[in-house]
C-alpha atoms as a PDB file:
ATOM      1  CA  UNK A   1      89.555  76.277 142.231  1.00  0.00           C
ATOM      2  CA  UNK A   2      87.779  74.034 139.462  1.00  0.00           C
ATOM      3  CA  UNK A   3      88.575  70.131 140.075  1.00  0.00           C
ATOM      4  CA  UNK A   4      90.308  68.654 136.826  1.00  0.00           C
ATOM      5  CA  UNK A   5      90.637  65.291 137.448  1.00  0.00           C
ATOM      6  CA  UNK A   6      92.503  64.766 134.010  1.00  0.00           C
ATOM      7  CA  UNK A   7      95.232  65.778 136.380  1.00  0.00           C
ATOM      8  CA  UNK A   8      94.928  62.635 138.644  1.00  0.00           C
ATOM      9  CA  UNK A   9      95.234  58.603 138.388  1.00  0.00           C
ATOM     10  CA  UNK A  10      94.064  56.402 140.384  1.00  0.00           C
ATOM     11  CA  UNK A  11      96.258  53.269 140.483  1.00  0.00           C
ATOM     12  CA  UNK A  12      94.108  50.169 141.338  1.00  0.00           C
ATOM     13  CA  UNK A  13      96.047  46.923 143.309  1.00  0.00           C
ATOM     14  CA  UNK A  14      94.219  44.077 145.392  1.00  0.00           C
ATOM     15  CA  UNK A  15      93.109  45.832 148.153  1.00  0.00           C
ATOM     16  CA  UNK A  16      94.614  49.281 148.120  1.00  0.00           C
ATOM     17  CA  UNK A  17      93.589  52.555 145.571  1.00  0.00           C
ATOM     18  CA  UNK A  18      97.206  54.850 144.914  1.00  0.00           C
ATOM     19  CA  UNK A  19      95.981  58.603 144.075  1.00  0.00           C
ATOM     20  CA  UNK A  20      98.481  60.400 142.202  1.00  0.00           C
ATOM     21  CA  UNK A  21      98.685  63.798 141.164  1.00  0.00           C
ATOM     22  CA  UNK A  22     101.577  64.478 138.986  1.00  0.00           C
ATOM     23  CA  UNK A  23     103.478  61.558 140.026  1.00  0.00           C
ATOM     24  CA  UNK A  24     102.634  62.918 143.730  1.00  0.00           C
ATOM     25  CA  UNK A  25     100.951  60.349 146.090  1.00  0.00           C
ATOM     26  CA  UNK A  26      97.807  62.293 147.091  1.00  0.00           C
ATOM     27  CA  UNK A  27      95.293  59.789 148.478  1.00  0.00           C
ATOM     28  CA  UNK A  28      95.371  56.562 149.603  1.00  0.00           C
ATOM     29  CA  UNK A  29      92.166  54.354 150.020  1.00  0.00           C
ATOM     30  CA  UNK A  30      91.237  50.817 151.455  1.00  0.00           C
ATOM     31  CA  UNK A  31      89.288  49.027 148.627  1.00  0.00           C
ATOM     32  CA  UNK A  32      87.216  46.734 151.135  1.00  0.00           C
ATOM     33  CA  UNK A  33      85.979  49.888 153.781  1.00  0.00           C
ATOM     34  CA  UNK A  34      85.863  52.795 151.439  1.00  0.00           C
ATOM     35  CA  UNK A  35      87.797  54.782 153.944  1.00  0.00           C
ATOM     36  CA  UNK A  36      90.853  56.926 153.435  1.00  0.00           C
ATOM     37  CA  UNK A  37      94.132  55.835 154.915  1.00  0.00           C
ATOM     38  CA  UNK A  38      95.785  59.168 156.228  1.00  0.00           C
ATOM     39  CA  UNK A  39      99.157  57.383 157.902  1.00  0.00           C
ATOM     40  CA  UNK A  40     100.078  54.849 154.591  1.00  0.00           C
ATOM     41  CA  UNK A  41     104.131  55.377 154.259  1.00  0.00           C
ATOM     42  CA  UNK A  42     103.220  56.213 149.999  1.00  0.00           C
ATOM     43  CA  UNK A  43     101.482  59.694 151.136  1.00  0.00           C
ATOM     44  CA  UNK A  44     103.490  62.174 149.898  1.00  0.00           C
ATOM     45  CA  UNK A  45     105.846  59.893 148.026  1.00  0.00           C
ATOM     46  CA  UNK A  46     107.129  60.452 144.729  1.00  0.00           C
ATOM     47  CA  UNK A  47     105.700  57.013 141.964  1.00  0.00           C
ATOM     48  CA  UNK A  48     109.524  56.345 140.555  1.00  0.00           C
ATOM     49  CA  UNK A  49     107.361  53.583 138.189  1.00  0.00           C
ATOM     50  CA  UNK A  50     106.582  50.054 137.977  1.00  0.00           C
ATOM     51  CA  UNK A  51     108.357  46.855 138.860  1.00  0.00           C
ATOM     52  CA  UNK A  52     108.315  43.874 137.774  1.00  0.00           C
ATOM     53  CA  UNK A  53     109.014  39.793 139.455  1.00  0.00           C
ATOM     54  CA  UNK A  54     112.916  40.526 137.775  1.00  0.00           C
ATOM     55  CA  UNK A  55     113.013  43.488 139.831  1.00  0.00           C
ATOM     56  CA  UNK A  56     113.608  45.679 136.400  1.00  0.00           C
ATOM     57  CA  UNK A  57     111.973  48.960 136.565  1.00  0.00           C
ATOM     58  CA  UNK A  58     109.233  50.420 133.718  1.00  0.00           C
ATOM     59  CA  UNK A  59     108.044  54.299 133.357  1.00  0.00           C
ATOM     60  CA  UNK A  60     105.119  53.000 131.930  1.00  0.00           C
ATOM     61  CA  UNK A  61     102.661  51.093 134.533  1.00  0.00           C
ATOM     62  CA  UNK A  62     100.827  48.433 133.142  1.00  0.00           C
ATOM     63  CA  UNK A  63      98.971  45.732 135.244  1.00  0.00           C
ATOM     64  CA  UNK A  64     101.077  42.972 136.623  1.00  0.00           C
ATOM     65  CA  UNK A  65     103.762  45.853 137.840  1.00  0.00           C
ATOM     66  CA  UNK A  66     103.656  46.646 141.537  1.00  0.00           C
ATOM     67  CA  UNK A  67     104.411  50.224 142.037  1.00  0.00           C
ATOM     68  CA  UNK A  68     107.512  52.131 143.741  1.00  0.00           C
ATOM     69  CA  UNK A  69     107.143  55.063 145.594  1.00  0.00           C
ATOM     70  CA  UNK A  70     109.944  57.161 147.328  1.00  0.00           C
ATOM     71  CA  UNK A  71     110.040  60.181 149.543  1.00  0.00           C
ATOM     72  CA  UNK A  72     114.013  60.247 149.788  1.00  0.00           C
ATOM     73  CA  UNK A  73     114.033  57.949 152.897  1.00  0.00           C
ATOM     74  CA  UNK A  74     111.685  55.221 152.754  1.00  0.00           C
ATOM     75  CA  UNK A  75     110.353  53.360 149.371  1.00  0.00           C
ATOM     76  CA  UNK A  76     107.405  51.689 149.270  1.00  0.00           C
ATOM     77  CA  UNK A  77     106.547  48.743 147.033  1.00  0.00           C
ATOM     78  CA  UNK A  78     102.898  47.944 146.487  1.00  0.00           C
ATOM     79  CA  UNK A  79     101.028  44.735 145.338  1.00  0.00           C
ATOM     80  CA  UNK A  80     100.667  44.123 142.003  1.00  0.00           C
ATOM     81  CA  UNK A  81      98.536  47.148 139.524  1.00  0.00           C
ATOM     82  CA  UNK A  82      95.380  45.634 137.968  1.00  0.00           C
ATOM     83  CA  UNK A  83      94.346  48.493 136.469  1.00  0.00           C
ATOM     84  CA  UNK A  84      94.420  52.301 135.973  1.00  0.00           C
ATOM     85  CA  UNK A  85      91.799  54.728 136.159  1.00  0.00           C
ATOM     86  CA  UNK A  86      90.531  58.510 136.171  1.00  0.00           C
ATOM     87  CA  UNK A  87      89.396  58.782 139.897  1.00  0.00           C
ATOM     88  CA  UNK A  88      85.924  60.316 140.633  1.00  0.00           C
ATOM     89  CA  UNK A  89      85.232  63.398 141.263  1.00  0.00           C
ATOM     90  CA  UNK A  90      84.108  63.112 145.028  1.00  0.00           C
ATOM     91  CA  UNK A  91      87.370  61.515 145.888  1.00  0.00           C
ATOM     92  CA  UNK A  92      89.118  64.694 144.427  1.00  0.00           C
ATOM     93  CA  UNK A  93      87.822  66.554 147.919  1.00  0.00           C
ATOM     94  CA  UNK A  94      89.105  63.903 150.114  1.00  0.00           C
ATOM     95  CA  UNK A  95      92.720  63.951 149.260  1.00  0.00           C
ATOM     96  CA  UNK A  96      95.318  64.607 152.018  1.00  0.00           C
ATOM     97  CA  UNK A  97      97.137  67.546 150.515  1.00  0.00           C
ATOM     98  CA  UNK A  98      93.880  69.306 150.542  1.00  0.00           C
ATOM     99  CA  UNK A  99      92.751  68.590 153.681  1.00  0.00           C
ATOM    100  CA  UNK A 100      95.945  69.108 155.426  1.00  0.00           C
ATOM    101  CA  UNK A 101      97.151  72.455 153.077  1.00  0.00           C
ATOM    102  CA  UNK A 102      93.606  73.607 151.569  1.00  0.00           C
ATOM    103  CA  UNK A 103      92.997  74.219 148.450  1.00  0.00           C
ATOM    104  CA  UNK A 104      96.639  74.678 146.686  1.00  0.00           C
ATOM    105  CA  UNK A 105      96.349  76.526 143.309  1.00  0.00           C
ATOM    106  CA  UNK A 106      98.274  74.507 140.054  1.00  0.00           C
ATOM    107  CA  UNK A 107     101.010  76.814 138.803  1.00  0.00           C
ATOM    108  CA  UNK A 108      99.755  77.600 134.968  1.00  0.00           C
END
């Protein structure tokens, strides 16, 4: 399966990098080590949006917004966004659905 990382954001905070594929928490990274965090509570998690200080929620994420994340049972609130960006391409391999489920084909 080819890579498309059109597919993918990387969501940028203080210390933490949010990888989402299609609004699907897919990787989580430590800014300062580098190193993939495989037990964060946003793995897996559904990005509801942004929030802001008033506690108002926003579809569209800009920086200042912390993000929400859900999986049904637990939400997780991040620090605030500082920016948005296509991820690389070597982090595409390191992702937790695909080391935990292999490669999982998109539906066309």
């Amino acid at each position: 399966m080819k890579l498309d990382r059109r597919r993918n954001k990387a969501f940028i905070t203080r210390n933490t990098e949010y990888h989402v594929h299609h609004r699907e928490c897919v990787g989580v990274r430590d800014r300062k080590t580098g190193r993939w965090i495989h037990d964060h509570p946003a793995l897996r998690s559904w990005l509801l949006g942004g929030m802001d200080r008033r506690k108002k929620m926003f579809h569209t994420l800009l920086p200042g917004t912390r993000l929400v994340f859900t999986n049904g049972e637990r939400d997780v609130l991040t620090s605030p966004l500082l920016e948005v960006e296509r991820p690389e391409k070597p982090s595409l391999e390191c992702y937790t659905w695909r080391a935990k489920m292999g490669v999982i084909e998109a539906a066309a």
